[in-house]
N, C-alpha and C. Protein backbone atom coordinates (compact mmCIF):
# COMPACT_ATOMS: atom_id res chain seq x y z
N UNK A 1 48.63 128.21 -98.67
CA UNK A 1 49.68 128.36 -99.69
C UNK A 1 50.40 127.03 -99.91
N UNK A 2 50.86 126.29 -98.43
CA UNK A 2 51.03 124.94 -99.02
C UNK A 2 50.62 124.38 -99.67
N UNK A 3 49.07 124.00 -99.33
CA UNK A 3 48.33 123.13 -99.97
C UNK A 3 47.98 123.50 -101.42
N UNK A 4 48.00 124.41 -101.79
CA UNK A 4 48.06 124.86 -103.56
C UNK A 4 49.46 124.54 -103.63
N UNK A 5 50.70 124.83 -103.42
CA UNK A 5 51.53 124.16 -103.48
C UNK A 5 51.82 122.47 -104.35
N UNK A 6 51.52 121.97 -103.16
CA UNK A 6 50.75 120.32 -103.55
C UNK A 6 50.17 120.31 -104.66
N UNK A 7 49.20 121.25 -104.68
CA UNK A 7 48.23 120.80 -105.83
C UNK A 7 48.36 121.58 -107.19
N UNK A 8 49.35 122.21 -107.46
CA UNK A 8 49.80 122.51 -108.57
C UNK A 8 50.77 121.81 -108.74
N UNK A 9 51.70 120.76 -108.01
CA UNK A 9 52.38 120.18 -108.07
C UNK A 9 52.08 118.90 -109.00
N UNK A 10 51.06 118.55 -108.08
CA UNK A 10 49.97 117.25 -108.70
C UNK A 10 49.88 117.34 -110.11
N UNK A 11 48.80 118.58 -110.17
CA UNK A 11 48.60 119.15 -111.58
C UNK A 11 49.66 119.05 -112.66
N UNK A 12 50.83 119.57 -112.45
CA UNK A 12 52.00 119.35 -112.92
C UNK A 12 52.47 117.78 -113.43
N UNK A 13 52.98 117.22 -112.32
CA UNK A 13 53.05 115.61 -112.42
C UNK A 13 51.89 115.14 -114.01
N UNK A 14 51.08 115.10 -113.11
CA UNK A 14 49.35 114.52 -114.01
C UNK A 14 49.65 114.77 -115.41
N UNK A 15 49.76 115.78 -115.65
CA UNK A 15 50.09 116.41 -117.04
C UNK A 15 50.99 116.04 -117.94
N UNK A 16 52.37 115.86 -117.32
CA UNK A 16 53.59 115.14 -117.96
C UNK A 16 53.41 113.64 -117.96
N UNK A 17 52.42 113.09 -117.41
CA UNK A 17 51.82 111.74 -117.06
C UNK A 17 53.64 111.45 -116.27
N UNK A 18 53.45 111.61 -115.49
CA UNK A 18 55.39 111.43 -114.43
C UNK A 18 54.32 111.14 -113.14
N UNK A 19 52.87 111.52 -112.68
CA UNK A 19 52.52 111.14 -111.03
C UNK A 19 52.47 109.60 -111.16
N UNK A 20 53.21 109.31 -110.00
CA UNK A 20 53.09 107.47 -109.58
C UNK A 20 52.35 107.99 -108.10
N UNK A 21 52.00 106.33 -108.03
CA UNK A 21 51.19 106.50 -106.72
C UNK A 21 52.06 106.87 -105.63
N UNK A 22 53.80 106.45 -105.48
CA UNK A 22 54.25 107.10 -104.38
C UNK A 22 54.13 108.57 -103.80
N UNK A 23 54.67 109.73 -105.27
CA UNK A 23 54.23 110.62 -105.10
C UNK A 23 53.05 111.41 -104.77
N UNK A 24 51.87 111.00 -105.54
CA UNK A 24 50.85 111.31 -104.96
C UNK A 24 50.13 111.02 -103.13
N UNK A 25 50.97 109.55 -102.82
CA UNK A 25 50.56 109.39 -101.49
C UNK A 25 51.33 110.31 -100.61
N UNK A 26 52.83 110.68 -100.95
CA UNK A 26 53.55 111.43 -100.40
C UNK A 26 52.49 113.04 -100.33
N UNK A 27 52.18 113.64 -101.17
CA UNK A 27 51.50 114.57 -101.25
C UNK A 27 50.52 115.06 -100.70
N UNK A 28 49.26 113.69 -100.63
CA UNK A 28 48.46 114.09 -100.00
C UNK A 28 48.35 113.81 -98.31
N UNK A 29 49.74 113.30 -98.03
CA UNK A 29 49.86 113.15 -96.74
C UNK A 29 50.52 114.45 -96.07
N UNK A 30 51.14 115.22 -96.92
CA UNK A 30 51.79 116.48 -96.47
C UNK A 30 50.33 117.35 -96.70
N UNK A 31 49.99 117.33 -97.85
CA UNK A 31 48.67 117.97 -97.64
C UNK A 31 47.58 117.69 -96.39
N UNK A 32 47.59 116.25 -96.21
CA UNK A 32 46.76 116.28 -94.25
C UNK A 32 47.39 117.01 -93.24
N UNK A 33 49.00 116.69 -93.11
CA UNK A 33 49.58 117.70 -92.27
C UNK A 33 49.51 119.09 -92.39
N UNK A 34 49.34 119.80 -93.14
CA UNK A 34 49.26 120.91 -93.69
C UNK A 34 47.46 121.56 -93.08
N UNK A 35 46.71 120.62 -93.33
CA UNK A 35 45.06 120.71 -93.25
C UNK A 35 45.23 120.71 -91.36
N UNK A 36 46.05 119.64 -90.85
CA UNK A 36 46.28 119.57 -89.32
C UNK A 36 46.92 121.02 -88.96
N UNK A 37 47.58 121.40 -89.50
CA UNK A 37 47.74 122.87 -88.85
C UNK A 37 47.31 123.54 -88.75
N UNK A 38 46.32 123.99 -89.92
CA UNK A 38 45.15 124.83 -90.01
C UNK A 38 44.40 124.44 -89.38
N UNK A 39 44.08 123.79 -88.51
CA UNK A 39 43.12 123.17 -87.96
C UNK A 39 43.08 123.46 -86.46
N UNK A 40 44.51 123.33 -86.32
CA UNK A 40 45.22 123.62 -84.81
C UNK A 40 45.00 125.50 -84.60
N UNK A 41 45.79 125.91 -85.80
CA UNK A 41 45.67 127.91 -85.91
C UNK A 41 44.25 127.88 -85.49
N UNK A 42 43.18 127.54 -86.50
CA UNK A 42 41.90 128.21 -86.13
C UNK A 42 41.05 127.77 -85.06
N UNK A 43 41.55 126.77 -84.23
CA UNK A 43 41.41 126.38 -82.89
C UNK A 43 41.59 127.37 -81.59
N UNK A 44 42.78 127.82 -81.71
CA UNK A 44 44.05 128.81 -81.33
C UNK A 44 42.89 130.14 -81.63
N UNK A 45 42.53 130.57 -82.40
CA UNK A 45 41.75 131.50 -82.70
C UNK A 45 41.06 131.84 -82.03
N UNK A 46 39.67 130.60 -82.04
CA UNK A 46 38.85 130.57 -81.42
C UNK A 46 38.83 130.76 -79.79
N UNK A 47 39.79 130.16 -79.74
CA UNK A 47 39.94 129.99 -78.32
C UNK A 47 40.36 131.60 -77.59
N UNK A 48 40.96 132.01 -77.98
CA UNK A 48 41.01 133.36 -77.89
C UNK A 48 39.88 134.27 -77.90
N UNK A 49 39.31 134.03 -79.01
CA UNK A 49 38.53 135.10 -79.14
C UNK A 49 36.76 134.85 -78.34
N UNK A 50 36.96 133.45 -77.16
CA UNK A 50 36.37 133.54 -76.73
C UNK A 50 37.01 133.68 -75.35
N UNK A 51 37.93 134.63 -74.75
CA UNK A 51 38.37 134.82 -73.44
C UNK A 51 37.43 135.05 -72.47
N UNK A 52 37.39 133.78 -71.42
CA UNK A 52 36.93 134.37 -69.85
C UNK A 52 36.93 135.38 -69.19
N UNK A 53 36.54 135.75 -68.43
CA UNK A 53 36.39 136.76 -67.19
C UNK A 53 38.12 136.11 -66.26
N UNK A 54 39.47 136.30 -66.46
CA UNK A 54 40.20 135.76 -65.34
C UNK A 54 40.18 136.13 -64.07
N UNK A 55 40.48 134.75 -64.05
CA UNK A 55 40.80 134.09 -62.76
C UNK A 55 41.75 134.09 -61.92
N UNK A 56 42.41 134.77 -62.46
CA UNK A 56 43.93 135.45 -62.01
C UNK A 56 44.29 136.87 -61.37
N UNK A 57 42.88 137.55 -61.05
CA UNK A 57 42.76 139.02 -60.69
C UNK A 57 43.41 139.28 -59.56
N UNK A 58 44.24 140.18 -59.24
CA UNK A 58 44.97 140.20 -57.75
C UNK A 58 45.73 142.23 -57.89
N UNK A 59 46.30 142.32 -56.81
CA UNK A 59 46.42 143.56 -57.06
C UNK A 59 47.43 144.48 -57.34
N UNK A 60 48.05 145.25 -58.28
CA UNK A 60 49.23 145.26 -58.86
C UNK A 60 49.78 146.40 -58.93
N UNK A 61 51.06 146.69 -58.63
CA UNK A 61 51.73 148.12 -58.29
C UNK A 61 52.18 148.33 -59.70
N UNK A 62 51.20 149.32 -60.16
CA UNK A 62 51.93 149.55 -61.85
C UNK A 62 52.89 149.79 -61.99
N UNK A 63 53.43 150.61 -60.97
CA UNK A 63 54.74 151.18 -61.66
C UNK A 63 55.93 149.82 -61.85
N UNK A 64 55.47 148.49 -61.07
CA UNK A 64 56.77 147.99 -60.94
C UNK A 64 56.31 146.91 -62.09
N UNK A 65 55.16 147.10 -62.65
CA UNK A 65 54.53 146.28 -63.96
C UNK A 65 55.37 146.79 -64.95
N UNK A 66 55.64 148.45 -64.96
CA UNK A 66 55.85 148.90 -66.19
C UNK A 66 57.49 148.87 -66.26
N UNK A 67 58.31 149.03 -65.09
CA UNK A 67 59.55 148.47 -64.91
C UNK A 67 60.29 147.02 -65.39
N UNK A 68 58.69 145.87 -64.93
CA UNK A 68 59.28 144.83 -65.42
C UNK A 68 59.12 144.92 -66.90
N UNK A 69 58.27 145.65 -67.50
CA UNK A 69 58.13 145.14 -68.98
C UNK A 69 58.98 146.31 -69.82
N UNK A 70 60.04 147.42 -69.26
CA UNK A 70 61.05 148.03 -69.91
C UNK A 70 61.81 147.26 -69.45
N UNK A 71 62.23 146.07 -68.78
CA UNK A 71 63.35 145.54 -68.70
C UNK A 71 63.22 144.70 -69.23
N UNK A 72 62.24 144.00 -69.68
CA UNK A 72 62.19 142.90 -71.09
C UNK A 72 62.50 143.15 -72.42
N UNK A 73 61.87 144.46 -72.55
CA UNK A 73 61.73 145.03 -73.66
C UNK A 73 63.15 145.63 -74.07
N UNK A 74 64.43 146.17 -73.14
CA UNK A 74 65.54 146.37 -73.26
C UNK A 74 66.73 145.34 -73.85
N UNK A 75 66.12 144.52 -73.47
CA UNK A 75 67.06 143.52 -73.34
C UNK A 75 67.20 143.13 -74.79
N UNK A 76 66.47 143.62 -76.38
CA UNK A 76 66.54 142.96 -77.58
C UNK A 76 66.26 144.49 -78.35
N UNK A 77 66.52 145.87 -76.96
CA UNK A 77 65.64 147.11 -78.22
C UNK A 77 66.45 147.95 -77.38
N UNK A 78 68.08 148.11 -77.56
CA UNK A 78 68.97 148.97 -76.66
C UNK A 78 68.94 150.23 -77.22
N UNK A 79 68.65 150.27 -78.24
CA UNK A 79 67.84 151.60 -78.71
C UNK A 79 66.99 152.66 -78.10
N UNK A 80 66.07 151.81 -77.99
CA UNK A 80 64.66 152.46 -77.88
C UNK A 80 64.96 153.42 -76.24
N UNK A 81 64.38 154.67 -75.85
CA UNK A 81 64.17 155.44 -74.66
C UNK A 81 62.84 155.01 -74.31
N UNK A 82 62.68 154.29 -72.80
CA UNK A 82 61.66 154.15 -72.50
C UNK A 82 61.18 154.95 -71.00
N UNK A 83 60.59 155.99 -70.83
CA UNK A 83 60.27 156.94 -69.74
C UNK A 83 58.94 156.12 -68.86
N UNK A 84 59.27 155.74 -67.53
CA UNK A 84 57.63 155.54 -66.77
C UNK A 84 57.28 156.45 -66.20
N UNK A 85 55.93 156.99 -65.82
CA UNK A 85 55.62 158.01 -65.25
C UNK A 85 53.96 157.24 -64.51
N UNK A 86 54.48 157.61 -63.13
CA UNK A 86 53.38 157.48 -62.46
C UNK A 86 53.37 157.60 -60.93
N UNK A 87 52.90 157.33 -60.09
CA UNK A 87 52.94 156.72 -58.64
C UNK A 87 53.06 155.88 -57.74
N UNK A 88 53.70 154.97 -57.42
CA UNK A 88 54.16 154.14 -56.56
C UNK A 88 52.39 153.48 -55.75
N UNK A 89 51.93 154.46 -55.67
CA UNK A 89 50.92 154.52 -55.15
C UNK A 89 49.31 154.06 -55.78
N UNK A 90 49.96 154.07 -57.19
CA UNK A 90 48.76 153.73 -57.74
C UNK A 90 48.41 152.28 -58.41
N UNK A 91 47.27 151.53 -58.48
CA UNK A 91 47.29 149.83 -58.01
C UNK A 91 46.26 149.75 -58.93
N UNK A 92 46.19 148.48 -59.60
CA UNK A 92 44.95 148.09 -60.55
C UNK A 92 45.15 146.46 -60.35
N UNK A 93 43.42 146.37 -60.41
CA UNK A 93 43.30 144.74 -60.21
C UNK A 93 42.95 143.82 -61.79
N UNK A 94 44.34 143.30 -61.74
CA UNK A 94 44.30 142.81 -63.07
C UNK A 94 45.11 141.58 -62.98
N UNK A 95 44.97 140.48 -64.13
CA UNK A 95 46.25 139.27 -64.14
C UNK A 95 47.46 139.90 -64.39
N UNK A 96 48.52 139.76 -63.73
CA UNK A 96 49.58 139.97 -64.31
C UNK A 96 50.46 139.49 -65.65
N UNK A 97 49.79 138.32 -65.84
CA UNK A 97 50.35 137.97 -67.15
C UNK A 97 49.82 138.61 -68.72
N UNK A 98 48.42 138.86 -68.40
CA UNK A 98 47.74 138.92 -69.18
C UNK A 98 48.12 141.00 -69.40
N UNK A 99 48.21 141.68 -68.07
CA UNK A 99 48.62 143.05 -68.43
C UNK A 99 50.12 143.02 -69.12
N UNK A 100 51.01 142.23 -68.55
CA UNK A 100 52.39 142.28 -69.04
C UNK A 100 52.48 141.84 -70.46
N UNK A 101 51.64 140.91 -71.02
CA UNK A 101 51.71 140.77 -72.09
C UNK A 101 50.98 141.84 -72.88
N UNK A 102 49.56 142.45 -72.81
CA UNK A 102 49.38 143.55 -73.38
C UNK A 102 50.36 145.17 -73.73
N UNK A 103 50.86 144.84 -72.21
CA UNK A 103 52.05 146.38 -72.94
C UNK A 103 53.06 145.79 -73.24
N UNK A 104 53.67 144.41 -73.52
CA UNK A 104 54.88 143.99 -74.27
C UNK A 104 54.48 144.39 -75.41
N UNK A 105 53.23 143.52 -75.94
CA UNK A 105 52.92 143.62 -77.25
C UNK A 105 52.94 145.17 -77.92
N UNK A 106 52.15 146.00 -77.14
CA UNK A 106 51.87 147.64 -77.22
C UNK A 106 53.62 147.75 -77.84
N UNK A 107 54.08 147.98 -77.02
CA UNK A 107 55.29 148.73 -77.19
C UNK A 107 55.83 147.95 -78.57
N UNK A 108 56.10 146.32 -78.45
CA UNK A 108 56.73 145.79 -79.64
C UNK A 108 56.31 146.44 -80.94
N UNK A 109 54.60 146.83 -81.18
CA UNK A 109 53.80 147.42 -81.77
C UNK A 109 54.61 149.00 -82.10
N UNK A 110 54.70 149.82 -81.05
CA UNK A 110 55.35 151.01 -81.60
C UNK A 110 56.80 150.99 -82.03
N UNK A 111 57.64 149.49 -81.46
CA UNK A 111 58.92 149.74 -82.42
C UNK A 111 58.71 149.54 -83.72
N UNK A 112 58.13 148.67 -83.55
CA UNK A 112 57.76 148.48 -85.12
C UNK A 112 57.33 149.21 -86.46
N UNK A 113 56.53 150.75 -85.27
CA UNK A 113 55.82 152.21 -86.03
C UNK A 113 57.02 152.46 -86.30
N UNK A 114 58.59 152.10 -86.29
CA UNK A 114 59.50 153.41 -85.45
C UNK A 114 59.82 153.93 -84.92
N UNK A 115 59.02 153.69 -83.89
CA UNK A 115 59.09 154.50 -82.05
C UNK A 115 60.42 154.43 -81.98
N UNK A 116 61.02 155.54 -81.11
CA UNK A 116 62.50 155.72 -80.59
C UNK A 116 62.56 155.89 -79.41
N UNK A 117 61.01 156.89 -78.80
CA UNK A 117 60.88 157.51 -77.61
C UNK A 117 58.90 157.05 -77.21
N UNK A 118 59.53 155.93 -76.18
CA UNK A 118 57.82 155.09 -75.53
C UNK A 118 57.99 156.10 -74.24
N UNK A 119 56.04 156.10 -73.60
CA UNK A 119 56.49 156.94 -72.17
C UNK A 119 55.44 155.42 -71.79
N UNK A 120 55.29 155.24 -70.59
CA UNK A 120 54.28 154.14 -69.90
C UNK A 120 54.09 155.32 -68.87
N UNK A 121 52.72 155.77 -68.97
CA UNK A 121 52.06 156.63 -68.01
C UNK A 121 50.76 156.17 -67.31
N UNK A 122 50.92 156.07 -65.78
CA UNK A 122 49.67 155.76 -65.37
C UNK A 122 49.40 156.59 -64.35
N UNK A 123 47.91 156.83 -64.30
CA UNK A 123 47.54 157.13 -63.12
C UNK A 123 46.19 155.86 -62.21
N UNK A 124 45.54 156.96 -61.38
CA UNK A 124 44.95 156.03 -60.36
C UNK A 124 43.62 155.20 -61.60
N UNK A 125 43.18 155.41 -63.13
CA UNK A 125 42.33 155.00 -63.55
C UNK A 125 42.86 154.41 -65.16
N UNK A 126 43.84 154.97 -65.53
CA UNK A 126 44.23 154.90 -66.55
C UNK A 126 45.83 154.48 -66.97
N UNK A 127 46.34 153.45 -67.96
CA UNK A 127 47.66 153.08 -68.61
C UNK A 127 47.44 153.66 -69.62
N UNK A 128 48.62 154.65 -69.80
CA UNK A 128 48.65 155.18 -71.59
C UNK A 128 49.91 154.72 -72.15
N UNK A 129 49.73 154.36 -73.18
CA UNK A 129 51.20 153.86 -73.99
C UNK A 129 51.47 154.91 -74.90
N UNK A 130 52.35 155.81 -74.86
CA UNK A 130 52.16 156.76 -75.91
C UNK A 130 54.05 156.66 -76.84
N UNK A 131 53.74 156.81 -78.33
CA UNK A 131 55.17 156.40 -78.75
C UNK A 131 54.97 157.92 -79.63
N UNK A 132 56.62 157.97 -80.43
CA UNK A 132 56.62 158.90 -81.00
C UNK A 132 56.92 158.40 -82.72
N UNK A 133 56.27 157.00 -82.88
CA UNK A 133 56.34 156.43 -84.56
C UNK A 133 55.22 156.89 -85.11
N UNK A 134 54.67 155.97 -85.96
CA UNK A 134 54.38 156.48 -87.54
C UNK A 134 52.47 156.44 -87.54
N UNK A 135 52.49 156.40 -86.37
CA UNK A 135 50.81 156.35 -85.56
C UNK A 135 49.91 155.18 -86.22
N UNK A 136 48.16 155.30 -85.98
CA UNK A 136 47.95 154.67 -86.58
C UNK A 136 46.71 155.26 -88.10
N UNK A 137 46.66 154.19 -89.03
CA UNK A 137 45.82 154.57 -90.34
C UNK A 137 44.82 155.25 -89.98
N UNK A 138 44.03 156.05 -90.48
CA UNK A 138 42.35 156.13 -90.40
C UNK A 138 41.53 154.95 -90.14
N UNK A 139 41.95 154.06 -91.35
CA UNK A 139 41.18 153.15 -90.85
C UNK A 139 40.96 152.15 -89.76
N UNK A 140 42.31 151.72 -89.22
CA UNK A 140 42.67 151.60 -87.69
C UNK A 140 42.01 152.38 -86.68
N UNK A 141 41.78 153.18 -86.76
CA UNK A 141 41.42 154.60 -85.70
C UNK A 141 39.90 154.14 -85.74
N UNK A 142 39.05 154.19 -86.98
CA UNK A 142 37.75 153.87 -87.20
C UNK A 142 37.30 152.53 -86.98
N UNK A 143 38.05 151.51 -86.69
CA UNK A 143 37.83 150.39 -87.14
C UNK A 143 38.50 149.29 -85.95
N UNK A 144 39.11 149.71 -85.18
CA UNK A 144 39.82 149.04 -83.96
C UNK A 144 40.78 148.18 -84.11
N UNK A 145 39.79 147.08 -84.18
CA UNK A 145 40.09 145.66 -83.53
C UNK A 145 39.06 144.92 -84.08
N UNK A 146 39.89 144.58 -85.84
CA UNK A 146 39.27 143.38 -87.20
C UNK A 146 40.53 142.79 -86.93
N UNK A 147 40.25 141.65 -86.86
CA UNK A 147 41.60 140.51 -86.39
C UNK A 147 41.85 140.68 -88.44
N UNK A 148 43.23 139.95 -88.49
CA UNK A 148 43.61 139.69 -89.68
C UNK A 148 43.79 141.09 -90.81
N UNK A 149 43.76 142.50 -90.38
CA UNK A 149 43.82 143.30 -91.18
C UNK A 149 45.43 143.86 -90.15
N UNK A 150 46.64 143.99 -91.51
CA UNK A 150 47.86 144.31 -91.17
C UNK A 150 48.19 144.99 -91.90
N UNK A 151 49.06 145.89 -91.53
CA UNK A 151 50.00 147.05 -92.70
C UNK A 151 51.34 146.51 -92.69
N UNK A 152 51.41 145.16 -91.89
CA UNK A 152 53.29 144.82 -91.92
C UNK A 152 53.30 143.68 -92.67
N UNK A 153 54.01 143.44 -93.65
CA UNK A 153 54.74 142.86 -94.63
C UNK A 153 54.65 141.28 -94.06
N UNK A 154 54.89 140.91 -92.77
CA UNK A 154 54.60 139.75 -91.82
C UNK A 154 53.93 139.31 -90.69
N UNK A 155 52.97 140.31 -90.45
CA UNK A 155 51.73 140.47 -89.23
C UNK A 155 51.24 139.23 -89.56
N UNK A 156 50.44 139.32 -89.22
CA UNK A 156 49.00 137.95 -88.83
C UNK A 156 47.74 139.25 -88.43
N UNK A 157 47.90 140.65 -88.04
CA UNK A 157 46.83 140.98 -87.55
C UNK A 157 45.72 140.45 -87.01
N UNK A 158 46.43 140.10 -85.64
CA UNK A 158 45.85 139.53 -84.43
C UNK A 158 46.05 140.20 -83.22
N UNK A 159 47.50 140.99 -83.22
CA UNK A 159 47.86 141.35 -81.96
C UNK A 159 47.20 142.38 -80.99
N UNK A 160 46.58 143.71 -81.93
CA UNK A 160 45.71 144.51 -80.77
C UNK A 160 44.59 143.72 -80.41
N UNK A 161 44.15 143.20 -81.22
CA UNK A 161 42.62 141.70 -81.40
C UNK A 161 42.92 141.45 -80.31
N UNK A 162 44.12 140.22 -79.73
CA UNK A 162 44.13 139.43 -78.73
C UNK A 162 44.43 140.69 -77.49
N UNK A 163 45.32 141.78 -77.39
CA UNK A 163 45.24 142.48 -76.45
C UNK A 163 43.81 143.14 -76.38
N UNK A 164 43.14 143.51 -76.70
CA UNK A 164 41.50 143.97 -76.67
C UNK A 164 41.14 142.87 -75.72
N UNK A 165 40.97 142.11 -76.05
CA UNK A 165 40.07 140.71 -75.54
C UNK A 165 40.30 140.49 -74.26
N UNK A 166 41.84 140.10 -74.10
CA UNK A 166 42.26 140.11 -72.62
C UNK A 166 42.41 141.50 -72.03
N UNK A 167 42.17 142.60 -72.52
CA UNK A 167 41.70 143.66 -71.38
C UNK A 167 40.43 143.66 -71.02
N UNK A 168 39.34 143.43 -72.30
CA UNK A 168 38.09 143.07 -71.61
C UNK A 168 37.88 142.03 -70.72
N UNK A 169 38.45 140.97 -70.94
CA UNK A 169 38.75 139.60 -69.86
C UNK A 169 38.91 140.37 -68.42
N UNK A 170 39.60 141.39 -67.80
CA UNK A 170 40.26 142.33 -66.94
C UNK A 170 39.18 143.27 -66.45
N UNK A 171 37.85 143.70 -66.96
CA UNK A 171 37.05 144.53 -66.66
C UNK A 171 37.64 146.10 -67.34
N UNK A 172 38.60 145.59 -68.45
CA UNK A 172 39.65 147.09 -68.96
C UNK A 172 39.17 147.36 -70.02
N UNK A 173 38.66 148.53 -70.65
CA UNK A 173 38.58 148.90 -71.75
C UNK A 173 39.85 149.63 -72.63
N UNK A 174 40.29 149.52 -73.93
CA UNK A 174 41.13 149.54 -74.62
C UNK A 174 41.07 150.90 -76.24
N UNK A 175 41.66 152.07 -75.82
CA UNK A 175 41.03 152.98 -77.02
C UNK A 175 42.26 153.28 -77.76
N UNK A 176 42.51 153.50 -79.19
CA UNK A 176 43.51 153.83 -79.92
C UNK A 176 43.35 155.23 -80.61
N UNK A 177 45.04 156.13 -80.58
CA UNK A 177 44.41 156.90 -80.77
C UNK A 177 46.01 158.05 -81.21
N UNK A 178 45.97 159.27 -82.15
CA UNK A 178 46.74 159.26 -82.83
C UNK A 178 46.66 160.97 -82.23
N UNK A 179 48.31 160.94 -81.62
CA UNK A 179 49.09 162.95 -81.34
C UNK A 179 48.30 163.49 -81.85
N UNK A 180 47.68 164.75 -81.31
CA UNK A 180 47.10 165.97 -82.32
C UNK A 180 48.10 166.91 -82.61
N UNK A 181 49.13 166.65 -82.09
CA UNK A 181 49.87 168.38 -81.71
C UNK A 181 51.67 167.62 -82.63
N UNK A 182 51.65 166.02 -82.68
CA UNK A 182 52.98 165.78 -83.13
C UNK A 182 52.84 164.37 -83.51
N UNK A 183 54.16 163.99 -84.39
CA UNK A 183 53.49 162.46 -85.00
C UNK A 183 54.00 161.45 -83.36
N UNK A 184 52.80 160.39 -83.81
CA UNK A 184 53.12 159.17 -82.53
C UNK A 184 51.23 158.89 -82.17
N UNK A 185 51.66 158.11 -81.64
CA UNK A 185 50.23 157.37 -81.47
C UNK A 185 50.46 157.07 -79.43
N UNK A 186 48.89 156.83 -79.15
CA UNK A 186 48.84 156.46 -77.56
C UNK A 186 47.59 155.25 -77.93
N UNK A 187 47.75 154.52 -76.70
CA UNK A 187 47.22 153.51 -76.28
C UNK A 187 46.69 153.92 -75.20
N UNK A 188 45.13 153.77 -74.52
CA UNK A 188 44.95 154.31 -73.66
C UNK A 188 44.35 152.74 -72.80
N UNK A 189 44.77 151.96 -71.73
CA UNK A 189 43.74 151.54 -71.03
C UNK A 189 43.28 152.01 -69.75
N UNK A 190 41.56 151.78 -69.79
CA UNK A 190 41.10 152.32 -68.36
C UNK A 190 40.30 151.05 -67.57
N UNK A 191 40.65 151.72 -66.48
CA UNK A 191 39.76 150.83 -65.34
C UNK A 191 39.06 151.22 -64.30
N UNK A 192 38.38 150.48 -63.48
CA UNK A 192 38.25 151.20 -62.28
C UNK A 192 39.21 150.95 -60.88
N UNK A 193 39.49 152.26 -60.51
CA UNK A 193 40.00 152.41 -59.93
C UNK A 193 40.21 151.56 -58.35
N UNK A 194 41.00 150.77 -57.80
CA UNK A 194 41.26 150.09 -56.91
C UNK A 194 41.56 151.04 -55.56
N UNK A 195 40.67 150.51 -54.00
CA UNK A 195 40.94 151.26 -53.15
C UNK A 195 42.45 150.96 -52.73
């Protein structure tokens, strides 16, 4: 959008015969910077969307995963009711950064549906994120995880993309999936289970 910017600008100039060479050098030097960013984003992309196996695997007491990430999540959403439900007892071998950032994002994701009321439920094989907002499309449901497809006004539709990736990075699989019985959507991840 910049760079058409520029270049209807140009166009403009050219036309009224008003472009001098300052302007134009000015232009197409914001236009390189402009080309340098894009350059950097789809770097950033890539790099993502080719995630490792981490290296960071160790072993993690969910419940106090899902504690730390309602106390992040409180701190900017005094609103929102967030319920954990699980066992003290129950452990998954995963990065911690890489899970904490997947259910930040999750949840940021259902305020965003509208969610009022998140539960974080785990047991010994499974994290469910379940909210009570505006669920997700059909075509979401059919369709997963196409980076760049958004229903928000300012997405990037990247975010379940990059959480997918780094759960597979984790040995975690990642399913989406919409209340039968009331509106709200769940997030389901599974794993195998840790002795």
């Amino acid at each position: 959008a910049s760079m058409a910017y520029y270049v209807d600008g140009l166009k403009l100039q050219l036309k009224a015969q008003k472009l001098t060479e300052d302007k134009l050098t000015t232009a197409l030097d914001n236009m390189a910077k402009e080309i340098e960013a894009s350059k950097q984003i789809i770097l950033n992309i890539r790099r993502w969307s080719k995630l490792h196996p981490s290296d960071e695997m160790k072993k993690l007491q969910i419940i106090k995963v899902f504690e730390e990430v309602n106390f992040f999540i409180q701190q900017h959403n005094h609103h929102l009711s967030i319920t954990i439900e699980g066992s003290p007892k129950d452990y998954v071998m995963a990065d911690e950064v890489k899970l904490k950032q997947i259910l930040v994002n999750c949840v940021l994701n259902s305020v965003q549906a509208n969610a009022q009321t998140i539960i974080l439920r785990a047991n010994s094989s499974t994290i469910e994120i379940i909210d009570d907002g505006t669920g997700f499309t059909t075509e979401q449901l059919n369709f997963p995880f196409i980076p760049f497809r958004t229903s928000k006004p300012d997405g990037l539709g990247i975010g379940l993309v990059v959480c997918e990736r780094m759960a597979k990075s984790m040995n975690m699989s990642m399913k989406l999936e919409n209340l039968s019985n009331q509106q709200g959507a769940k997030i389901i991840l599974s794993w195998v289970p840790t002795e």
